[in-house]
C-alpha atoms as a PDB file:
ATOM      1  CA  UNK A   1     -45.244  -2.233  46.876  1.00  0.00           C
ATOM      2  CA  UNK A   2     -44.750  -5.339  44.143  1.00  0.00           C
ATOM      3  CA  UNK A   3     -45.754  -7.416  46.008  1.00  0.00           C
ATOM      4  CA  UNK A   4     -48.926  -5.610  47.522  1.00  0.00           C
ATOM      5  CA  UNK A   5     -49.589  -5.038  43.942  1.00  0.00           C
ATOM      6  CA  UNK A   6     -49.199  -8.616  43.108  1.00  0.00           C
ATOM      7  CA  UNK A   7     -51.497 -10.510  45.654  1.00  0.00           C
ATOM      8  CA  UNK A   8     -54.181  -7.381  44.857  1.00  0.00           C
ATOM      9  CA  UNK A   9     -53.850  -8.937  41.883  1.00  0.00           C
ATOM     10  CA  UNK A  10     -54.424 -13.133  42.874  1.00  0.00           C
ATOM     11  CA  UNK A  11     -57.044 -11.787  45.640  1.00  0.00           C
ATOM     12  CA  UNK A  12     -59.338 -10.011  42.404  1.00  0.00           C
ATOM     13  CA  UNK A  13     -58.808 -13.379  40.614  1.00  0.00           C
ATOM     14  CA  UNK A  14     -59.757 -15.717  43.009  1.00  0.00           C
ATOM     15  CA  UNK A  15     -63.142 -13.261  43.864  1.00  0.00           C
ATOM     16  CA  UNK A  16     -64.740 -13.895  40.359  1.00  0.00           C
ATOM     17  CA  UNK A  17     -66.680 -16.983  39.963  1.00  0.00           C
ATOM     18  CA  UNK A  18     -63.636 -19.006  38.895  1.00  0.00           C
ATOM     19  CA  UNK A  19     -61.049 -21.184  40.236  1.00  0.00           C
ATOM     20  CA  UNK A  20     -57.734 -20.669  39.965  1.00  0.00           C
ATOM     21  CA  UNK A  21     -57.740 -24.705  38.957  1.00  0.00           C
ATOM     22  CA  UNK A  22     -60.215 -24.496  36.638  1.00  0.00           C
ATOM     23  CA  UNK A  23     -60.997 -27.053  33.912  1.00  0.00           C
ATOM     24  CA  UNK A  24     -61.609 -25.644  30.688  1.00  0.00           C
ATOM     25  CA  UNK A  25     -64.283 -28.017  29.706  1.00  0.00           C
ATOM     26  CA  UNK A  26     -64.418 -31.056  27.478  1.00  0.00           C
ATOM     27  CA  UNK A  27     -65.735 -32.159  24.083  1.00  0.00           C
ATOM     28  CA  UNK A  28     -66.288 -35.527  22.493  1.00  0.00           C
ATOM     29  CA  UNK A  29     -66.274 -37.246  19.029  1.00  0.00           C
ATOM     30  CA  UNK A  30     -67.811 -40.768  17.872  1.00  0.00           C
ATOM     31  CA  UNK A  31     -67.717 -42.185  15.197  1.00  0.00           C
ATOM     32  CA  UNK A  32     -68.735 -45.929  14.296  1.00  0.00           C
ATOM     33  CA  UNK A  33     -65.254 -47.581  15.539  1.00  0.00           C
ATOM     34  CA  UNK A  34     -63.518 -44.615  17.362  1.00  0.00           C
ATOM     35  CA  UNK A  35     -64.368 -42.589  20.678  1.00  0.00           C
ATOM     36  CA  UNK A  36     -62.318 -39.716  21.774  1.00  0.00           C
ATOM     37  CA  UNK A  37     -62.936 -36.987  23.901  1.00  0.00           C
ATOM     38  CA  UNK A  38     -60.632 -33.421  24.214  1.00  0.00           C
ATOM     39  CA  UNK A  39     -59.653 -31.403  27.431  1.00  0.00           C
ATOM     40  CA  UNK A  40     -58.105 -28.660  28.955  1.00  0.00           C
ATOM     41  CA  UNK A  41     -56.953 -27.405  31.925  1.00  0.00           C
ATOM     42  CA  UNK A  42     -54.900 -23.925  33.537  1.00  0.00           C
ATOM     43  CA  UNK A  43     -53.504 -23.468  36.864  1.00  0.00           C
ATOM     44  CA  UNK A  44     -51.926 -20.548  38.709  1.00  0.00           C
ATOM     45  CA  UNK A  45     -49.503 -20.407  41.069  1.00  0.00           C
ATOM     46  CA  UNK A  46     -48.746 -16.924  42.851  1.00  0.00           C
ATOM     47  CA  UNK A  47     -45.371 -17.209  44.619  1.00  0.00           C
ATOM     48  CA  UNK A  48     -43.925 -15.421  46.942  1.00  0.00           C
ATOM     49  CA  UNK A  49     -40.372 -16.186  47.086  1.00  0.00           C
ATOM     50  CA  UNK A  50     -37.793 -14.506  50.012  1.00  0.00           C
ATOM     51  CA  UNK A  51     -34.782 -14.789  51.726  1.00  0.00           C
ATOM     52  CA  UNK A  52     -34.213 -18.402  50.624  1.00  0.00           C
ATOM     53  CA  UNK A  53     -30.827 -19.011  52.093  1.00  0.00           C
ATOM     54  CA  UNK A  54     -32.610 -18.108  55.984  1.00  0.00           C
ATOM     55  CA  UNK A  55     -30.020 -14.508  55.611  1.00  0.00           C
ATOM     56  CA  UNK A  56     -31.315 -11.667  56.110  1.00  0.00           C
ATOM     57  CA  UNK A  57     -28.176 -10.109  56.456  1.00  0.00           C
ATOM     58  CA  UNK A  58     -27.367 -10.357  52.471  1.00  0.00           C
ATOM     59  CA  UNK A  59     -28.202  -9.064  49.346  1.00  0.00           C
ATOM     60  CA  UNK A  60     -29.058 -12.720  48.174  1.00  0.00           C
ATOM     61  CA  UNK A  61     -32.165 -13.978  48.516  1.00  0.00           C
ATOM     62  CA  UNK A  62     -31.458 -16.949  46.846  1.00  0.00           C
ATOM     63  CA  UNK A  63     -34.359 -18.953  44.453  1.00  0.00           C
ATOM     64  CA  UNK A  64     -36.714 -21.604  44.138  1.00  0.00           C
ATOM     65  CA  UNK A  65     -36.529 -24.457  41.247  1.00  0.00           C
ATOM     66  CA  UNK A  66     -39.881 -25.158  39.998  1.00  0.00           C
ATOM     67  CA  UNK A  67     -40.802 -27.452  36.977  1.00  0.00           C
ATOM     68  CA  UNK A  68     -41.247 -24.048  34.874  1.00  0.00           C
ATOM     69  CA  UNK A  69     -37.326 -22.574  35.945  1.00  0.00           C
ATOM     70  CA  UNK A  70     -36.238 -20.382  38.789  1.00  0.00           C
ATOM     71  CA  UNK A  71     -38.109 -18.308  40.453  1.00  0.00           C
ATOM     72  CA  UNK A  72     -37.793 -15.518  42.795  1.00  0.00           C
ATOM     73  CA  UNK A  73     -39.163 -12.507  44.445  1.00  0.00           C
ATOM     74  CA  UNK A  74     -42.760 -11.888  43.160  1.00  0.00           C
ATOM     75  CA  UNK A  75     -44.351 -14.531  40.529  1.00  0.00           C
ATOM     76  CA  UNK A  76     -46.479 -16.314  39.243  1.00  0.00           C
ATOM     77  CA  UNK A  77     -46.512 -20.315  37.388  1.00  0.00           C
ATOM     78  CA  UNK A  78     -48.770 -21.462  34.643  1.00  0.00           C
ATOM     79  CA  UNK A  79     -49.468 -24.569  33.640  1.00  0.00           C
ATOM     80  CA  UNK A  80     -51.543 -25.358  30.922  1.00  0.00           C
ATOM     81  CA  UNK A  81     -52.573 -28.822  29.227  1.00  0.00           C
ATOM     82  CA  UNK A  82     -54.541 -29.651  26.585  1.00  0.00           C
ATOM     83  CA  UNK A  83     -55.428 -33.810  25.618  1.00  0.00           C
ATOM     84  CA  UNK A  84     -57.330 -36.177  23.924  1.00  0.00           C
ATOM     85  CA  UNK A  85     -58.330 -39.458  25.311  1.00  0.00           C
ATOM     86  CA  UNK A  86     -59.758 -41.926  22.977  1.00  0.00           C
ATOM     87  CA  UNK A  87     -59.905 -45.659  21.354  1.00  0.00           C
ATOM     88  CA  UNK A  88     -61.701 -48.180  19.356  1.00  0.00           C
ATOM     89  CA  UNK A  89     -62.748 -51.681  20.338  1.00  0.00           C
ATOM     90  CA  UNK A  90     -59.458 -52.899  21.735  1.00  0.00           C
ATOM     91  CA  UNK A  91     -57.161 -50.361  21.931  1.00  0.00           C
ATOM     92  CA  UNK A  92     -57.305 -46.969  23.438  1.00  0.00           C
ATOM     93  CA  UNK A  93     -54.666 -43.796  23.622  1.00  0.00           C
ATOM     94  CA  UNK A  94     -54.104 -40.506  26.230  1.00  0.00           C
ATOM     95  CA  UNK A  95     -52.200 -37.775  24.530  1.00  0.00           C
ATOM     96  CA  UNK A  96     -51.362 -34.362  26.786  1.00  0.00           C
ATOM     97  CA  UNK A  97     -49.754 -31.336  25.478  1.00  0.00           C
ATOM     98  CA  UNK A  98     -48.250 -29.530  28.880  1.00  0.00           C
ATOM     99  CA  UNK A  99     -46.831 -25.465  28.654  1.00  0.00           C
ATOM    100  CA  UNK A 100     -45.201 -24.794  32.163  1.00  0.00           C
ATOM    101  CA  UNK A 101     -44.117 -21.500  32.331  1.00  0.00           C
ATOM    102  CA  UNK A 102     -43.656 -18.017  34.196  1.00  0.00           C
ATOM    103  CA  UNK A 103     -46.157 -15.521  32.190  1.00  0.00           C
ATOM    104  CA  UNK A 104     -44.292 -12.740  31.143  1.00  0.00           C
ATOM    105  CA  UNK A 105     -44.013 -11.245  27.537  1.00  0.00           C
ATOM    106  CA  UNK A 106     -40.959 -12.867  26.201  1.00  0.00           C
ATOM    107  CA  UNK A 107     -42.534 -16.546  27.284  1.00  0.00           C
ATOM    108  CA  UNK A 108     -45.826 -16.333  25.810  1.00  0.00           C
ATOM    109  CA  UNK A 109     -45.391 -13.741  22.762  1.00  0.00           C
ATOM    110  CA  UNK A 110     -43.276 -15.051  20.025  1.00  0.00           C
ATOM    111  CA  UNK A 111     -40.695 -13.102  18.286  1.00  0.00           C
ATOM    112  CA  UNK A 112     -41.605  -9.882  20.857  1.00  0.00           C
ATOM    113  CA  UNK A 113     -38.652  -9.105  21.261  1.00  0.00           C
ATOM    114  CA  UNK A 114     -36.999  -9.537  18.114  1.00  0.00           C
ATOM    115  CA  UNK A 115     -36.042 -12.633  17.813  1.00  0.00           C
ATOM    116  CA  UNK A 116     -34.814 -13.102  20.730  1.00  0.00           C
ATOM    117  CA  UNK A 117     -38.219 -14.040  22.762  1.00  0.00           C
ATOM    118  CA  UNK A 118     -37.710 -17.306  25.138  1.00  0.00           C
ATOM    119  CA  UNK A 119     -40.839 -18.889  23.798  1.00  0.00           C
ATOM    120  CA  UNK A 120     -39.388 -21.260  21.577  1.00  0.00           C
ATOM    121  CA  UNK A 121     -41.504 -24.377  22.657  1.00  0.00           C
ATOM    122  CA  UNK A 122     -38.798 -25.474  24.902  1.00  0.00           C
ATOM    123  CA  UNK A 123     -41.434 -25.303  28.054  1.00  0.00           C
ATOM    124  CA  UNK A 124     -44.127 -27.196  26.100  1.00  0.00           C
ATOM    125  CA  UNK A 125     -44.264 -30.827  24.844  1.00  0.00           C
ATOM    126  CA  UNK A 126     -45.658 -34.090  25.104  1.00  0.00           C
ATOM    127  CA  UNK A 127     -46.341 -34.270  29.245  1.00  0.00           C
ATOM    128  CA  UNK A 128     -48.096 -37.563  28.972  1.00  0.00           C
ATOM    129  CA  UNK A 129     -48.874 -40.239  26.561  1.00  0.00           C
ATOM    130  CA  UNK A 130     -50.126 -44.226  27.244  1.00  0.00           C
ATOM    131  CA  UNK A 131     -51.524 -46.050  24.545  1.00  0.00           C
ATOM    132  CA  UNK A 132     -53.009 -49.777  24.757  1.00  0.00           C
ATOM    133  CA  UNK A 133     -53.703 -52.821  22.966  1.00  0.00           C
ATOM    134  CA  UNK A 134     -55.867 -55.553  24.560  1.00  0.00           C
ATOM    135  CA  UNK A 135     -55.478 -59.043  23.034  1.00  0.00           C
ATOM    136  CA  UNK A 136     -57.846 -60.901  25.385  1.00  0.00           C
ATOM    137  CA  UNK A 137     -55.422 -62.787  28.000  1.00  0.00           C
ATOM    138  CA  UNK A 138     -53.672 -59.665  28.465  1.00  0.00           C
ATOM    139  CA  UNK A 139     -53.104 -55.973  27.403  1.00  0.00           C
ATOM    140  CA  UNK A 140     -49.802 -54.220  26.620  1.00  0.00           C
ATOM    141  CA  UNK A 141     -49.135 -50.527  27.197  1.00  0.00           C
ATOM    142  CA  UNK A 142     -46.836 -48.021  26.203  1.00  0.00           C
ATOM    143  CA  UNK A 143     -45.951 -44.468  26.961  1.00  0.00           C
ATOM    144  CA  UNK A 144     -44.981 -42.155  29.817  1.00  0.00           C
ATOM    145  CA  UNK A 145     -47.577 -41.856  31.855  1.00  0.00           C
ATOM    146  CA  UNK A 146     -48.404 -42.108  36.237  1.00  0.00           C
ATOM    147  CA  UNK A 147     -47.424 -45.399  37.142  1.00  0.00           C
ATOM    148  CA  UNK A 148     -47.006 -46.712  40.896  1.00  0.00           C
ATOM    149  CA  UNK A 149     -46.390 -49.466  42.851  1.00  0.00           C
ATOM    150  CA  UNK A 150     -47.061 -48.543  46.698  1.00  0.00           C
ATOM    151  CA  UNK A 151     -49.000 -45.029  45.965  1.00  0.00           C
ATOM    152  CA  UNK A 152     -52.276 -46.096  48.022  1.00  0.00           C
ATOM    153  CA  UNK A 153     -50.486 -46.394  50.935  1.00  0.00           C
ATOM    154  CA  UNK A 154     -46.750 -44.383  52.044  1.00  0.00           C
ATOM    155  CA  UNK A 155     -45.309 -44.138  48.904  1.00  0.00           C
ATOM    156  CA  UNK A 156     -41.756 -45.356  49.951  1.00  0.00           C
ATOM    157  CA  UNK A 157     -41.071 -46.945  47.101  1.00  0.00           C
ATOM    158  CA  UNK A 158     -41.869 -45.945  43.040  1.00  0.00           C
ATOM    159  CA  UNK A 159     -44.631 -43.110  41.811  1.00  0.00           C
ATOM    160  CA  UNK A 160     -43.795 -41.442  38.445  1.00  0.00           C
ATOM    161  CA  UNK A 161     -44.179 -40.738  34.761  1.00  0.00           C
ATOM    162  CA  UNK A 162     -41.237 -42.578  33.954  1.00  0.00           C
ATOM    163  CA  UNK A 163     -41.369 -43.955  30.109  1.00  0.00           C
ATOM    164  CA  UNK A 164     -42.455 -47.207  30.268  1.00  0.00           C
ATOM    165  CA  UNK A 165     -43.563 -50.645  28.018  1.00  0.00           C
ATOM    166  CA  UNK A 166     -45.830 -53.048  30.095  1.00  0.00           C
ATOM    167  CA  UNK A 167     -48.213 -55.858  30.301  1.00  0.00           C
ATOM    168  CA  UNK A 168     -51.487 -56.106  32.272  1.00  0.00           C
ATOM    169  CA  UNK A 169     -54.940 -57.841  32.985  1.00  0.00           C
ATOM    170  CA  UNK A 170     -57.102 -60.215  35.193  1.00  0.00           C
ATOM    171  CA  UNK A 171     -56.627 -63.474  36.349  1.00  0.00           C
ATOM    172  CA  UNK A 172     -59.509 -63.295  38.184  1.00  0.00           C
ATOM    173  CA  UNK A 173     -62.435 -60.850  38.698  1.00  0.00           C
ATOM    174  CA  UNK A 174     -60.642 -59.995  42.286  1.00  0.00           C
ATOM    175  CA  UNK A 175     -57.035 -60.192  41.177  1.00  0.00           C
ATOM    176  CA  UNK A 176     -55.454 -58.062  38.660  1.00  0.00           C
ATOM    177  CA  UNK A 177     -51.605 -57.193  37.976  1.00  0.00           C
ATOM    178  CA  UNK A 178     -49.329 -55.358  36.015  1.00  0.00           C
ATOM    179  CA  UNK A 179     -45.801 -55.633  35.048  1.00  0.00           C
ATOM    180  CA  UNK A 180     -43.467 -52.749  34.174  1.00  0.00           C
ATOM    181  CA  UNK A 181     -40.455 -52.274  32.040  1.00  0.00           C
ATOM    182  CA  UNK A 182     -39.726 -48.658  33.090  1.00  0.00           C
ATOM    183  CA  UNK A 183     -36.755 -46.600  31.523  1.00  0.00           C
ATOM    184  CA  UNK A 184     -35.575 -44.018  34.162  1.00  0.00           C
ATOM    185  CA  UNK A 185     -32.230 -42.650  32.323  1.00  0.00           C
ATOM    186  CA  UNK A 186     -30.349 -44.076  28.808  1.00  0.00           C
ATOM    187  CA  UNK A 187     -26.901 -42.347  28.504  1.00  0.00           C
ATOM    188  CA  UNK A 188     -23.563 -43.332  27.073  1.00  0.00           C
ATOM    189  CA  UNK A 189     -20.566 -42.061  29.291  1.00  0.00           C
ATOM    190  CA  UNK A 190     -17.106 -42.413  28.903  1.00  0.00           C
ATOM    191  CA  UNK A 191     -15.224 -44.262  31.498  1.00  0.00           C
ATOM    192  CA  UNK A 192     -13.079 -41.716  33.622  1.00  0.00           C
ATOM    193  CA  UNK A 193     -10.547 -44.359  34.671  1.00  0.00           C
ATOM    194  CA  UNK A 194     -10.222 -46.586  31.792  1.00  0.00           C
ATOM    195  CA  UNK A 195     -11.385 -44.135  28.994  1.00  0.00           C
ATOM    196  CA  UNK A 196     -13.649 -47.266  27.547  1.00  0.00           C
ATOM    197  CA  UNK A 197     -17.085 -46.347  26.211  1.00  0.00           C
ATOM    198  CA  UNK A 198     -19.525 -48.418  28.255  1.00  0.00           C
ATOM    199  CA  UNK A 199     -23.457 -47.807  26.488  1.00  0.00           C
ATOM    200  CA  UNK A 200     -24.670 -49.308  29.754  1.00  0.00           C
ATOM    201  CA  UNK A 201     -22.765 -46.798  31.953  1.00  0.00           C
ATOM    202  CA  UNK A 202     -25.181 -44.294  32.907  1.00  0.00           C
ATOM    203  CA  UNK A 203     -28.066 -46.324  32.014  1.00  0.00           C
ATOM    204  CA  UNK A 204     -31.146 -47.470  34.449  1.00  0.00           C
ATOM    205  CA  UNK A 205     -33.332 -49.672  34.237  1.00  0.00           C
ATOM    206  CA  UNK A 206     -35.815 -50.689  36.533  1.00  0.00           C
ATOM    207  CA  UNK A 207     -38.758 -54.317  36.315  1.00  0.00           C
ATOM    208  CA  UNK A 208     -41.532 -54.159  38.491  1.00  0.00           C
ATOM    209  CA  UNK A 209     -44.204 -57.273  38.969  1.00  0.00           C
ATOM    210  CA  UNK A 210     -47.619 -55.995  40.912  1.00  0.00           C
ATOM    211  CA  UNK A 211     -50.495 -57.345  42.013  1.00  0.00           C
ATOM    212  CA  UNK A 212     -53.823 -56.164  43.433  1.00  0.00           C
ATOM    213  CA  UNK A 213     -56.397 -58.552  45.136  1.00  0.00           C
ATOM    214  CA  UNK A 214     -59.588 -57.657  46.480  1.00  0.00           C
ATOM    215  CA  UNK A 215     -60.368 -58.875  50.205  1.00  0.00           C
ATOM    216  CA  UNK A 216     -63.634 -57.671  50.442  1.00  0.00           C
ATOM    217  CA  UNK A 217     -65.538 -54.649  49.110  1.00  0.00           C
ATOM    218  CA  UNK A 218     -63.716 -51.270  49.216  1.00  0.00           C
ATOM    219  CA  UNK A 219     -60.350 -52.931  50.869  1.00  0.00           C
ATOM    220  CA  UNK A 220     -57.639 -54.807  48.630  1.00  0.00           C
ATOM    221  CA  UNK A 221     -54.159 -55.791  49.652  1.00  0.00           C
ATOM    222  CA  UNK A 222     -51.172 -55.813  46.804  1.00  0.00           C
ATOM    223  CA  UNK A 223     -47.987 -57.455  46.870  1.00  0.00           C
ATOM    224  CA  UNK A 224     -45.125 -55.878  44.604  1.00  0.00           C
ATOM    225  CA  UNK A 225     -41.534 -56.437  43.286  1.00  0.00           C
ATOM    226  CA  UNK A 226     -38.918 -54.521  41.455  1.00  0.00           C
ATOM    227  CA  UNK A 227     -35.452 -54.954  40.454  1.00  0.00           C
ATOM    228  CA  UNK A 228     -33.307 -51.838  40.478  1.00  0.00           C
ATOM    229  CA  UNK A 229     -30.458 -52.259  37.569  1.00  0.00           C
ATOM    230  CA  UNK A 230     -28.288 -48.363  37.784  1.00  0.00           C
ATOM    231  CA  UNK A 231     -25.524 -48.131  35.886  1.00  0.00           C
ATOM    232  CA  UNK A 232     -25.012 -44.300  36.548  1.00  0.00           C
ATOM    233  CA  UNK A 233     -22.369 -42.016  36.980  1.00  0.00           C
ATOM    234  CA  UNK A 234     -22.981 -39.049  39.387  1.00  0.00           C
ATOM    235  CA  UNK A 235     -20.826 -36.166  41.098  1.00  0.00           C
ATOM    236  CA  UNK A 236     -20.090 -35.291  44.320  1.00  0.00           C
ATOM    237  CA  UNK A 237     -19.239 -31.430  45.211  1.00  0.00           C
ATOM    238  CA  UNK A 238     -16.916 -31.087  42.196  1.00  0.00           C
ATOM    239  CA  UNK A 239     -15.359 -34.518  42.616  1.00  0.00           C
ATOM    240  CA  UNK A 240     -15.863 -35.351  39.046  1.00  0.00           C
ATOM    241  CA  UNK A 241     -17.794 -38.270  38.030  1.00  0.00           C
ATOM    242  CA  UNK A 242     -17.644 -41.521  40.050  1.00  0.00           C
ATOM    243  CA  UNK A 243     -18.983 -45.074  39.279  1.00  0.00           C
ATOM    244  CA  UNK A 244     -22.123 -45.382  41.545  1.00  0.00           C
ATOM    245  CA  UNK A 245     -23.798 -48.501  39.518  1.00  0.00           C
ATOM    246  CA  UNK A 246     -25.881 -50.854  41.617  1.00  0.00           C
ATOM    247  CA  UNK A 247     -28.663 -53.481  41.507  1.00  0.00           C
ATOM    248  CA  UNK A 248     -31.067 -54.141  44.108  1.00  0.00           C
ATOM    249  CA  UNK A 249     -34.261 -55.976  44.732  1.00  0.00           C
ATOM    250  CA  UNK A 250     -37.634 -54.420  46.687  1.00  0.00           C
ATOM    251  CA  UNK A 251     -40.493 -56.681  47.609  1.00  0.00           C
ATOM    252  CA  UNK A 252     -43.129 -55.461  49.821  1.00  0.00           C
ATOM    253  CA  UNK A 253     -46.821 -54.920  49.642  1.00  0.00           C
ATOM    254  CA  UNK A 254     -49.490 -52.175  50.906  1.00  0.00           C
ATOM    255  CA  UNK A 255     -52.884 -52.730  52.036  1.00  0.00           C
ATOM    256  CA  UNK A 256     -55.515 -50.261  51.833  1.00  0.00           C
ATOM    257  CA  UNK A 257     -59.601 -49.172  51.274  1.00  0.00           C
ATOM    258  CA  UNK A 258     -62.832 -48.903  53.876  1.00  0.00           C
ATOM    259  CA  UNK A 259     -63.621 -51.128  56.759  1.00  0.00           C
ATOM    260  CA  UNK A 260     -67.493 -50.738  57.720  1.00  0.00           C
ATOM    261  CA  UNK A 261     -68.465 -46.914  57.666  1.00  0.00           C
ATOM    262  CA  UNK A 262     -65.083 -45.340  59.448  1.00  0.00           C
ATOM    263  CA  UNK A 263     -62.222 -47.064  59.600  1.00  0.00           C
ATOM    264  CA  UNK A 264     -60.065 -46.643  56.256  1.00  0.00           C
ATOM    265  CA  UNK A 265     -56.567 -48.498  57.109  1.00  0.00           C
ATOM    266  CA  UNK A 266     -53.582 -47.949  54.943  1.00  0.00           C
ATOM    267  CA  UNK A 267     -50.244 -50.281  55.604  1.00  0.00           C
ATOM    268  CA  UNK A 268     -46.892 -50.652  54.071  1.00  0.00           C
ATOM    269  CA  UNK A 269     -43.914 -52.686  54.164  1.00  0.00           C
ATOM    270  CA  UNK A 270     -41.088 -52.690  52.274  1.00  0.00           C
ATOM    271  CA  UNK A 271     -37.518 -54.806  52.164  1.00  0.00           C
ATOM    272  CA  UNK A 272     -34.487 -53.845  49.940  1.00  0.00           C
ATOM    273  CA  UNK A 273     -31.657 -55.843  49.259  1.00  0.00           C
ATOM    274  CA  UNK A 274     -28.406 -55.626  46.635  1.00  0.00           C
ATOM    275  CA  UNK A 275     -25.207 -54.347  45.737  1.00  0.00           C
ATOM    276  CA  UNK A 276     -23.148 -51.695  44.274  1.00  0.00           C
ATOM    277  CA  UNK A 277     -20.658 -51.865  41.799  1.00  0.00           C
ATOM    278  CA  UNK A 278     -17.064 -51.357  42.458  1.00  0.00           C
ATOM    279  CA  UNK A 279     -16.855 -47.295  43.802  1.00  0.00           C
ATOM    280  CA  UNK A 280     -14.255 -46.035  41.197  1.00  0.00           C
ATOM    281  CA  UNK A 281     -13.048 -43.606  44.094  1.00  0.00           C
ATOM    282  CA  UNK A 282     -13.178 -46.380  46.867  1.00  0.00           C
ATOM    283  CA  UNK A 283     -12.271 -49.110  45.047  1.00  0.00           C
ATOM    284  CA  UNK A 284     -15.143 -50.978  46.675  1.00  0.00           C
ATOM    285  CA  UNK A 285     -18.157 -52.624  46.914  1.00  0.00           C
ATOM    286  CA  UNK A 286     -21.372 -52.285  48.582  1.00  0.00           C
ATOM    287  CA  UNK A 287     -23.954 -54.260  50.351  1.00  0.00           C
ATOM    288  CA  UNK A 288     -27.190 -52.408  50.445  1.00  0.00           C
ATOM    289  CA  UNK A 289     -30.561 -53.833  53.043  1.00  0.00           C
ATOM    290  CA  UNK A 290     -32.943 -51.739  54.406  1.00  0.00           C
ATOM    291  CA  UNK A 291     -36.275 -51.731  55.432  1.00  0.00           C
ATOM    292  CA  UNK A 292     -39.275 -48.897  54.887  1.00  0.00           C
ATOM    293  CA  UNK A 293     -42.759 -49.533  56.341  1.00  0.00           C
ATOM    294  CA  UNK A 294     -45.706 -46.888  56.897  1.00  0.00           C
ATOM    295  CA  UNK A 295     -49.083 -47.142  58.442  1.00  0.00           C
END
């Protein structure tokens, strides 16, 4: 019966003359030196969440990690985000506020139920944020924000809103590039053989170079690199924490856009190559190769 209730529920909401990813609208400002423009955006989710672990035969049903917690059974997700996108002469900035969350009283009343409500603001924050400076040759950047190096094509190797401080621009009107300084994880761990403080362990840090040239109209080809540098610890089914560190290189590139009126071709290929740090279980080292291609 919940669950009848529930998609009753999603079916009424989707028959009005709304989407369930709707865009709230937008709304601008000028002034003589400074643009800027604010937005918003909701979407639902309806879930429908059963007999995760594939038994039947148990009273666990088991769950499903989202970006807004567990979930299970009947439910729904929101995400909301509200932004401002804006800039001057040279520079410009994206700010967006994200709330991810399962609706329910205690996440979007506070203090209903006595002080002891789960909206605190853990579930909403700064989602995204770039901000840019262009000083003619070239333009740096800052933030957390999408970045990518082989997203146009399969995707095998980076796409995410890792933090980041870059450099970009033109070096012709058919070439442009970007490099990448992208902070994935900064930790300081504690050596479990050694008991030495190490403010690299657990750090990772990754450099990416990438390039996009234009062929013809509507289809560009872009070689990219990246150096891998992982310093991180991680555990294995309760083994405790072993020394995984490694550094590799990728170099690859993706082609992509319109031939003529059909065709729209989209190719990858991709070669790793490194090392791994001395395996504090193993006692060895690592040689790491491999190759990823799509098309």
């Amino acid at each position: 019966m919940k669950r009848l209730i529930t998609l009753f529920t999603v079916l009424i909401f989707m028959a009005i003359p709304f989407s369930s990813h709707a865009i709230m609208g937008t709304m601008g400002l000028k002034s003589k030196d400074v643009k800027g423009e604010f937005f918003g955006r909701i979407k639902i989710y309806p879930h429908f969440i059963g007999d995760m672990d594939f038994n039947k035969g148990n009273n666990t049903d088991g769950a499903l990690g989202e970006e807004n917690g567990w979930m299970a059974g009947s439910s729904m997700r929101d995400e909301v985000r509200f932004g401002w996108l804006g800039g001057g002469k040279d520079w410009t900035f994206k700010i967006v506020l994200e709330a991810d969350l399962i609706p329910e009283q205690a996440t979007v009343d506070r203090g209903a139920t006595g002080g002891l409500s789960r909206s605190t603001g853990a579930n909403f924050g700064v989602e995204k944020l770039k901000m840019t400076y262009d000083f003619g040759p070239l333009s740096i950047e800052a933030g957390w924000d999408d970045k990518f190096l082989d997203i146009q094509s399969g995707g095998n190797l980076y796409g995410d809103d890792h933090p980041f401080i870059g450099f970009f621009g033109n070096l012709s009107p058919k070439f442009s590039w970007e490099a990448l300084y992208i902070m994935v994880n900064q930790s300081s761990w504690t050596d479990p053989i050694s008991t030495n403080t190490s403010a690299d362990i657990g750090d990772w840090r990754v450099y990416t170079l990438k390039g996009i040239y234009q062929v013809r109209k509507g289809f560009f080809i872009s070689p990219f690199y990246a150096f891998s540098d992982n310093g991180g610890y991680t555990s294995l089914l309760g083994a405790g924490n072993i020394y995984m560190g490694s550094n590799v290189h990728y170099i690859g590139a993706e082609a992509y856009g319109t031939i003529g009126q059909i065709l729209t071709p989209r190719m990858e290929l991709v070669y790793a190559t490194g090392d791994t740090d001395t395996n504090t279980t193993t006692g060895r080292s690592y040689d790491i190769g491999a190759w990823a291609a799509y098309g």
